[in-house]
Protein backbone atom coordinates (compact mmCIF):
# COMPACT_ATOMS: atom_id res chain seq x y z
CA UNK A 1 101.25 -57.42 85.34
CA UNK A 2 101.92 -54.86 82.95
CA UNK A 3 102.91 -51.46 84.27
CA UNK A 4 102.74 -47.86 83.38
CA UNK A 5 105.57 -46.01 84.73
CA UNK A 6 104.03 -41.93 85.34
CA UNK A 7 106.84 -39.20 85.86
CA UNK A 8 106.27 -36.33 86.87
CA UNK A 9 107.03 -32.72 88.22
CA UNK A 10 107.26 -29.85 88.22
CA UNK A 11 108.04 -27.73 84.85
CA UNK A 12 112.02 -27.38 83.97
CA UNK A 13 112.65 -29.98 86.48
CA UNK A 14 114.23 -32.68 83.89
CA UNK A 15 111.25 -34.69 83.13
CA UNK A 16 112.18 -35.30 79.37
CA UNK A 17 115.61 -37.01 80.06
CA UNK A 18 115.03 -39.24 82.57
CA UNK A 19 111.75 -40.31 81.21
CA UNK A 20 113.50 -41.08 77.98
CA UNK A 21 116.22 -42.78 79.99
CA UNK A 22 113.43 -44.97 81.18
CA UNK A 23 111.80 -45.62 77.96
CA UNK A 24 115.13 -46.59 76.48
CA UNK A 25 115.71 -48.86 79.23
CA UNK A 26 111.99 -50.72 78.76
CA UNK A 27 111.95 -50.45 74.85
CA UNK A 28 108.89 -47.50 75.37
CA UNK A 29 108.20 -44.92 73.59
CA UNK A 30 106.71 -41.71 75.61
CA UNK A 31 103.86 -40.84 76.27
CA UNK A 32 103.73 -36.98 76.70
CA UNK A 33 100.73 -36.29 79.42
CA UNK A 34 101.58 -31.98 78.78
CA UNK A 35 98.41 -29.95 77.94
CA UNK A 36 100.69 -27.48 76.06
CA UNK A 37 102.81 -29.46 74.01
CA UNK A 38 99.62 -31.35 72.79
CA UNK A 39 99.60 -28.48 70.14
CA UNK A 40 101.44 -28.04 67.18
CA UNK A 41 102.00 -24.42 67.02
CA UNK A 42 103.52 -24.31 70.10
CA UNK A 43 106.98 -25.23 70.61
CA UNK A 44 109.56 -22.92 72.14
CA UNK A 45 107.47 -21.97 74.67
CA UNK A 46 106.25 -24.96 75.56
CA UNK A 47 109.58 -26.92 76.39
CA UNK A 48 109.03 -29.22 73.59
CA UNK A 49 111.57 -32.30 73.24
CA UNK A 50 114.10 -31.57 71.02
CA UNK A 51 114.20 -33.08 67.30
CA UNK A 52 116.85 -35.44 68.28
CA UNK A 53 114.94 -36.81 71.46
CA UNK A 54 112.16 -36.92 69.20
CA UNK A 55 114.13 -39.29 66.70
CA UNK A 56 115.63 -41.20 69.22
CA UNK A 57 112.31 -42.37 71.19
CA UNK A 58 109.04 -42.24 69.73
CA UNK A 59 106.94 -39.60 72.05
CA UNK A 60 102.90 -39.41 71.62
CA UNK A 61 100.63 -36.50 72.12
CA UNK A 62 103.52 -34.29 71.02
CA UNK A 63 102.03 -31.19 68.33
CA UNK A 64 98.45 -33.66 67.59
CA UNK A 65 96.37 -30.40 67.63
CA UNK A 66 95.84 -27.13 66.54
CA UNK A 67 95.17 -24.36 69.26
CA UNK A 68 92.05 -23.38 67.72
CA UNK A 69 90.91 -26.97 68.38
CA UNK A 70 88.98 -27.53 71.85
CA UNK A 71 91.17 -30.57 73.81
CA UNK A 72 89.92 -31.14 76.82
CA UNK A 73 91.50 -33.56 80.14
CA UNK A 74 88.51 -36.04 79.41
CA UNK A 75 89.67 -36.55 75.69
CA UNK A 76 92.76 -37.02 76.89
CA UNK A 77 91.63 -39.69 78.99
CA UNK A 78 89.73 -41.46 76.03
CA UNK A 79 92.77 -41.23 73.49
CA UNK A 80 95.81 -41.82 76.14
CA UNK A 81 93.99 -44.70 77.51
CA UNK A 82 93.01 -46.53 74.17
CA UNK A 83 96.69 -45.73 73.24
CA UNK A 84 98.23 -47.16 76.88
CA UNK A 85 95.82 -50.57 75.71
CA UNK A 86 97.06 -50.62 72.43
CA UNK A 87 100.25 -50.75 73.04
CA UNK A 88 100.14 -53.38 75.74
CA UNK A 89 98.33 -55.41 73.31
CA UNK A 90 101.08 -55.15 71.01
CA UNK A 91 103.62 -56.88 73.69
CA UNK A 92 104.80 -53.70 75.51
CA UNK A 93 104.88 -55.06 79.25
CA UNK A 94 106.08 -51.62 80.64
CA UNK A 95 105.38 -48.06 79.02
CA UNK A 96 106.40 -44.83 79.84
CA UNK A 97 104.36 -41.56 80.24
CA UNK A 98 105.67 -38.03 81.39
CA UNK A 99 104.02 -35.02 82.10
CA UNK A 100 103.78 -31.79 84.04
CA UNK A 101 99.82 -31.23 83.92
CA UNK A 102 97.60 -33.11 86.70
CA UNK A 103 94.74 -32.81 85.68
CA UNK A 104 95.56 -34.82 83.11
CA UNK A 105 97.26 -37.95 84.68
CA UNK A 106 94.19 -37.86 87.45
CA UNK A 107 92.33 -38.63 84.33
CA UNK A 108 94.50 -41.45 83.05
CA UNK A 109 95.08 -42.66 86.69
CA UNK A 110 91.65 -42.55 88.14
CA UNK A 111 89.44 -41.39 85.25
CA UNK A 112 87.03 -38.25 85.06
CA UNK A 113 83.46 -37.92 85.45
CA UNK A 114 80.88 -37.53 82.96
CA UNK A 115 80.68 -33.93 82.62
CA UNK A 116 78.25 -32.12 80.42
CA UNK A 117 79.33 -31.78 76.84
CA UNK A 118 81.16 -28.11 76.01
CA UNK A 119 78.72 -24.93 75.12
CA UNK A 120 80.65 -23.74 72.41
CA UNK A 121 79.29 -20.51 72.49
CA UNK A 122 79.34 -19.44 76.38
CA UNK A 123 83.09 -21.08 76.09
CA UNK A 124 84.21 -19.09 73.21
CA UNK A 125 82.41 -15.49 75.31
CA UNK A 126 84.51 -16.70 79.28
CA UNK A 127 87.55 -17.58 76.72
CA UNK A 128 86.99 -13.54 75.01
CA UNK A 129 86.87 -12.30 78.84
CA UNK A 130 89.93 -14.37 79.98
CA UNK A 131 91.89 -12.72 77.16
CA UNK A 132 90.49 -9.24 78.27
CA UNK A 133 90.46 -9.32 82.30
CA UNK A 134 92.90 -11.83 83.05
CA UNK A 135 91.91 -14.92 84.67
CA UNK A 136 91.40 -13.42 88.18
CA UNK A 137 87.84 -11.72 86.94
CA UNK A 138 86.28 -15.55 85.87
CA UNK A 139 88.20 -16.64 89.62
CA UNK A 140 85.93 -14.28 91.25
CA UNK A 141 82.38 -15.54 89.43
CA UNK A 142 83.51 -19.36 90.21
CA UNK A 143 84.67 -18.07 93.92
CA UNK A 144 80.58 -16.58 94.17
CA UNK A 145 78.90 -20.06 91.93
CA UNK A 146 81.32 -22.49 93.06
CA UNK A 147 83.98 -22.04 96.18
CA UNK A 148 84.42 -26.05 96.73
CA UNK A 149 85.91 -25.99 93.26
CA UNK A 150 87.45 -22.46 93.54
CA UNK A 151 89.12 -24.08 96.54
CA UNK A 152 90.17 -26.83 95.02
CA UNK A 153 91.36 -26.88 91.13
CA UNK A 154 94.31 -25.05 90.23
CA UNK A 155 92.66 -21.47 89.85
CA UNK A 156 95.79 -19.76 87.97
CA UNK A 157 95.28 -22.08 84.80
CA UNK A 158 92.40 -20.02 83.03
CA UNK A 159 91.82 -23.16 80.94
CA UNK A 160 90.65 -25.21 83.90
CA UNK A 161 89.06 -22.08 85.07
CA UNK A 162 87.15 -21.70 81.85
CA UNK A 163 85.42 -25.11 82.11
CA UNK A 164 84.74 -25.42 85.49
CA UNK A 165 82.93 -21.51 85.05
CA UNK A 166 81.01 -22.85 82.14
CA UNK A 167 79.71 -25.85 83.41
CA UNK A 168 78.51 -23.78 86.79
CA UNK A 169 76.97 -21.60 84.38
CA UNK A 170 75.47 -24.18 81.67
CA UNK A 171 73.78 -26.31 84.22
CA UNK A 172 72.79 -24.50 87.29
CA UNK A 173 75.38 -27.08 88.99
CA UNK A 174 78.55 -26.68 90.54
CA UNK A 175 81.18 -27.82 89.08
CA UNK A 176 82.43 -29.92 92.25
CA UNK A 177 79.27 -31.51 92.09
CA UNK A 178 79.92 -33.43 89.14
CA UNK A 179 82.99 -35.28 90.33
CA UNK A 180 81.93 -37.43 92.92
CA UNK A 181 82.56 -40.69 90.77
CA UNK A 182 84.70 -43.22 92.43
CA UNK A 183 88.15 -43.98 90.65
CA UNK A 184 87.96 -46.26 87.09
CA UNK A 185 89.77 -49.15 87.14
CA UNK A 186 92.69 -50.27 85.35
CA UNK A 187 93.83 -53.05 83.84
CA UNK A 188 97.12 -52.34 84.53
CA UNK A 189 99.59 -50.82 87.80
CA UNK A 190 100.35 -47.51 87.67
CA UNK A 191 103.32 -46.42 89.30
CA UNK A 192 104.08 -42.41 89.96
CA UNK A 193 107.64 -40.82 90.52
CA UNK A 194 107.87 -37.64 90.49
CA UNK A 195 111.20 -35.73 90.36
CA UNK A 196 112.34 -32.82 92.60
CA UNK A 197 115.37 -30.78 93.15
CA UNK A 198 116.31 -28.25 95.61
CA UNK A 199 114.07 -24.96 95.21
CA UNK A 200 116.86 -22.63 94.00
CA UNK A 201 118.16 -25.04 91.72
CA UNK A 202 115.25 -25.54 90.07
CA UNK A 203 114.56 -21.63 90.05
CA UNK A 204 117.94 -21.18 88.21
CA UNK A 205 117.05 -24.34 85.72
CA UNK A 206 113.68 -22.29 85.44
CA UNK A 207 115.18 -18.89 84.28
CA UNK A 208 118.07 -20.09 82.29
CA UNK A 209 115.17 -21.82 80.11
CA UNK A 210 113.42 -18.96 79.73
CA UNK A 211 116.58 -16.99 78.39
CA UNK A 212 117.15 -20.19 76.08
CA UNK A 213 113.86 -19.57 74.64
CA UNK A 214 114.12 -16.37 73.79
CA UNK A 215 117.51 -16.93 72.02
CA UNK A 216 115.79 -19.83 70.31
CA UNK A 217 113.23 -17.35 69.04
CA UNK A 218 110.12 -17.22 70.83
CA UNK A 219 109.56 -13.94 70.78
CA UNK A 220 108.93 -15.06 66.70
CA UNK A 221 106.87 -18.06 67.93
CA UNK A 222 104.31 -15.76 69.69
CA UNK A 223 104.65 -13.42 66.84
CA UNK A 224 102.86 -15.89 64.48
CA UNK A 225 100.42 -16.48 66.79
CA UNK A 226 98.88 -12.89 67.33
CA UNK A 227 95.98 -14.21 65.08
CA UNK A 228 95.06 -16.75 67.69
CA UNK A 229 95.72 -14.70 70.69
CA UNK A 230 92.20 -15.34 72.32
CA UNK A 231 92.09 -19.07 72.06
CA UNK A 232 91.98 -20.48 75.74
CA UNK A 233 95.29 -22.30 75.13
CA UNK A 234 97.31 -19.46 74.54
CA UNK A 235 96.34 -17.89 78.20
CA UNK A 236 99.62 -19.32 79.44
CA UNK A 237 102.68 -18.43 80.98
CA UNK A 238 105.37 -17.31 78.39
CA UNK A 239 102.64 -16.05 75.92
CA UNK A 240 101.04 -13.83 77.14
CA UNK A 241 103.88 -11.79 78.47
CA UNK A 242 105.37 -11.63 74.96
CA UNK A 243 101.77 -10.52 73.82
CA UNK A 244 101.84 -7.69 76.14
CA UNK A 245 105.72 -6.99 75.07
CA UNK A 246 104.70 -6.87 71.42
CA UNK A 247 101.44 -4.80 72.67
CA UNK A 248 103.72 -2.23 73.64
CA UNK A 249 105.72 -1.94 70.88
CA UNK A 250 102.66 -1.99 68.43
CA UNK A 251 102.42 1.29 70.78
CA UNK A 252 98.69 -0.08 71.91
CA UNK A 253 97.16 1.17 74.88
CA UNK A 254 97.57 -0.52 77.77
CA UNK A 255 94.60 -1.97 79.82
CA UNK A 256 95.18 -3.05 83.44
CA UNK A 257 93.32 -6.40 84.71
CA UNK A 258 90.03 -5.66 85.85
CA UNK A 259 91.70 -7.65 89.08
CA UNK A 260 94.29 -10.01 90.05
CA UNK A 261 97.49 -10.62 91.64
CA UNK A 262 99.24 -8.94 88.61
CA UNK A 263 97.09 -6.14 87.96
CA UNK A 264 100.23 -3.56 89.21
CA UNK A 265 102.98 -4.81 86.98
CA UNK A 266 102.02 -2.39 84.44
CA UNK A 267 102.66 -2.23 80.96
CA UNK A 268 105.94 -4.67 79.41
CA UNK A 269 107.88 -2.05 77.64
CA UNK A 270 111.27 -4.14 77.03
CA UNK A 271 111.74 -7.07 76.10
CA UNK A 272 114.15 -7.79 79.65
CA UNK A 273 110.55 -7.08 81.56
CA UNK A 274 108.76 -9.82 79.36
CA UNK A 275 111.63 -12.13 80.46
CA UNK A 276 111.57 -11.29 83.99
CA UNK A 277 107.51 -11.76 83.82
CA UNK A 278 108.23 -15.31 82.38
CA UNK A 279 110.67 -16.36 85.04
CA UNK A 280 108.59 -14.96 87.58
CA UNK A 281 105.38 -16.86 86.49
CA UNK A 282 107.28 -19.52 85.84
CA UNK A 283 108.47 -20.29 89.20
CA UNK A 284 105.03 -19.58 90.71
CA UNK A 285 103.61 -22.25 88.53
CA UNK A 286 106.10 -24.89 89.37
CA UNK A 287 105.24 -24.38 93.47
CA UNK A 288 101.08 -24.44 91.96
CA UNK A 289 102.34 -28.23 90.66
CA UNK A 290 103.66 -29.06 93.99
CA UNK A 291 100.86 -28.03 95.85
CA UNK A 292 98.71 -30.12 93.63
CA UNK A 293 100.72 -33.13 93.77
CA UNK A 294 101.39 -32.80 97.52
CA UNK A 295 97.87 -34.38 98.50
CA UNK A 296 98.62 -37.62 96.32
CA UNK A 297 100.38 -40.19 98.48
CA UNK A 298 101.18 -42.26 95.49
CA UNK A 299 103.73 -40.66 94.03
CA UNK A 300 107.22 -41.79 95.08
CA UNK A 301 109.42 -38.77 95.06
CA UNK A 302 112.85 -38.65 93.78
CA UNK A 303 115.62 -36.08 93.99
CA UNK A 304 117.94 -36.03 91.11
C-alpha cells in the first residue's frame, strides 16, 4: 500500500535533514507541512531549507504565498492532499512530508471540518487587535465565548487564535462545536515519527539558530516587512521581537500589552534583548509542540 512517511517535531530539532535523508532514500521529494515557510517573504526567520537542500530534493509548499494572502489549515488540507494523490498516481509508492505545525498534519491525517467560510472584515479588525494587544487580549474573549477550545488549541499561536475568535463571533457557535466530524479516510497509510532530543540540547540547537539568523540578516528580513507588520502571519516568534527592536530605535513609544504573560518585559532597546526574546519564545514554543503532540499515540518517537 502506498505510504506517507510524516516527520515531525519540534522546531530546531533537525527535521529538514533527516527528512531529506528519507526522501533521498525513497526517491521523494518533500513535502513541507510548516505554516511559516508556506510564505515567500519569509525566510531567515522561518528556518527555511537552504538553497542547496532545495536543489538537491524537490520540497513543496516552500515560499507558495504571499503574507498578505489568507492560507488557512483547511486549504492546506485541499492542496497537500490533491498533491500527496498526484504524486502516487505518478508511481511514487512512498512520499515524504515534514513539518513542525499540527494543526496542519491533523488536517492531512484526519481531515478538518467544514467550517464557515472567513469574514474578511471581522478577520482583518481581531488581526488589527492582535498586532495592538498581543494575543493574550483575543485569549481572554475566546476563554469567555469558547473555553472547550481555549482549552484545547494551541492558544499562543494568534493565527489559530484569530480563527477560532472569529468563527465564535461570526456564527453565534463555538468554535469546538464545529469539529465533531469523525476522521476522513485515506487512501493511503500514514506513518508519524517524530524526532526528539534531550531538552538542553535542543535549547542550545534552539539559540545557536537564533544567533545564525541574525548573522544571516534577519534583522534586514523583518526590516522589509514593516509594511506588512499587521498581517496575522507575521504575529510570530522572531518577528515581532525585531519589530519591537526596530520600534525602539525608530524612538516610538512604547505600549505595554493590554495583558499577557509578556506584558513586563518592557520595551527591546538592544538588539542582544531582541535575541534573548527570540530564544526565549523559541524554546517555549517547542515544549507548546510537545504538549500538542503528546496526546497522539501514533507517532513513533525517535531520539537522534
Amino acid at each position: 500500500m502506498k505510504r506517507l512517511l510524516i516527520v515531525l517535531g519540534p522546531t530546531a530539532v533537525g527535521k529538514t535533514d533527516y527528512s531529506m535523508e528519507l526522501a533521498q532514500k525513497y526517491g521523494s521529494p518533500v513535502i513541507s507541512c510548516d505554516s511559516r515557510q508556506i510564505y515567500r517573504e519569509m525566510t531567515i526567520g522561518t528556518a527555511v531549507p537552504s538553497a542547496s537542500q532545495l536543489a538537491a530534493v524537490k520540497h513543496y509548499f516552500i515560499h507558495t504565498n504571499t503574507v498578505t494572502e489568507l492560507y488557512t489549515a483547511g486549504r492546506y488540507e485541499i492542496e497537500a492532499i490533491a498533491l500527496v494523490e498526484r504524486l502516487f498516481s505518478e508511481g511514487h509508492e512512498t512520499l515524504v512530508m515534514a513539518g513542525g505545525s499540527g494543526f496542519y498534519i491533523d488536517a492531512v491525517c484526519n481531515g478538518l471540518d467544514d467550517f464557515p467560510a472567513a469574514d474578511m472584515q471581522l478577520r482583518e479588525e481581531l488581526a488589527r487587535r492582535l498586532a495592538q494587544e498581543g494575543v493574550e487580549s483575543l485569549r481572554l474573549d475566546l476563554k469567555r465565548l469558547d473555553p472547550e477550545s481555549y482549552a484545547s488549541i494551541d492558544i499562543a499561536n494568534g493565527q489559530r487564535v484569530v480563527r477560532a475568535l472569529e468563527v465564535c463571533l461570526m456564527t453565534g457557535r463555538k468554535f469546538s462545536s464545529f469539529k465533531t466530524s469523525p476522521a476522513k479516510k485515506r487512501d493511503f497509510l500514514i506513518e508519524k515519527t517524530g524526532l526528539m532530543r534531550p531538552r538542553e540540547e535542543l535549547y542550545e540547537r534552539i539559540d545557536r539558530r537564533v544567533v545564525q539568523m541574525i548573522d544571516d540578516g534577519l534583522v534586514d528580513e523583518v526590516k522589509s516587512l514593516l509594511p506588512y507588520r499587521e498581517y496575522a502571519a507575521l504575529q510570530t516568534v522572531g518577528y515581532k521581537e525585531i519589530f519591537a527592536y526596530l520600534d525602539y530605535c525608530a524612538g516610538k513609544e512604547y505600549k505595554p500589552p493590554v495583558s499577557g504573560q509578556h506584558k513586563n518585559d518592557g520595551p527591546v532597546t538592544t538588539l542582544d534583548r531582541a535575541v534573548e526574546l527570540i530564544q526565549r519564545n523559541t524554546r517555549h514554543y517547542a515544549k507548546r509542540q510537545m504538549s500538542y503532540w503528546r496526546r497522539d499515540g501514533s507517532i513513533v518517537w525517535k531520539t537522534i
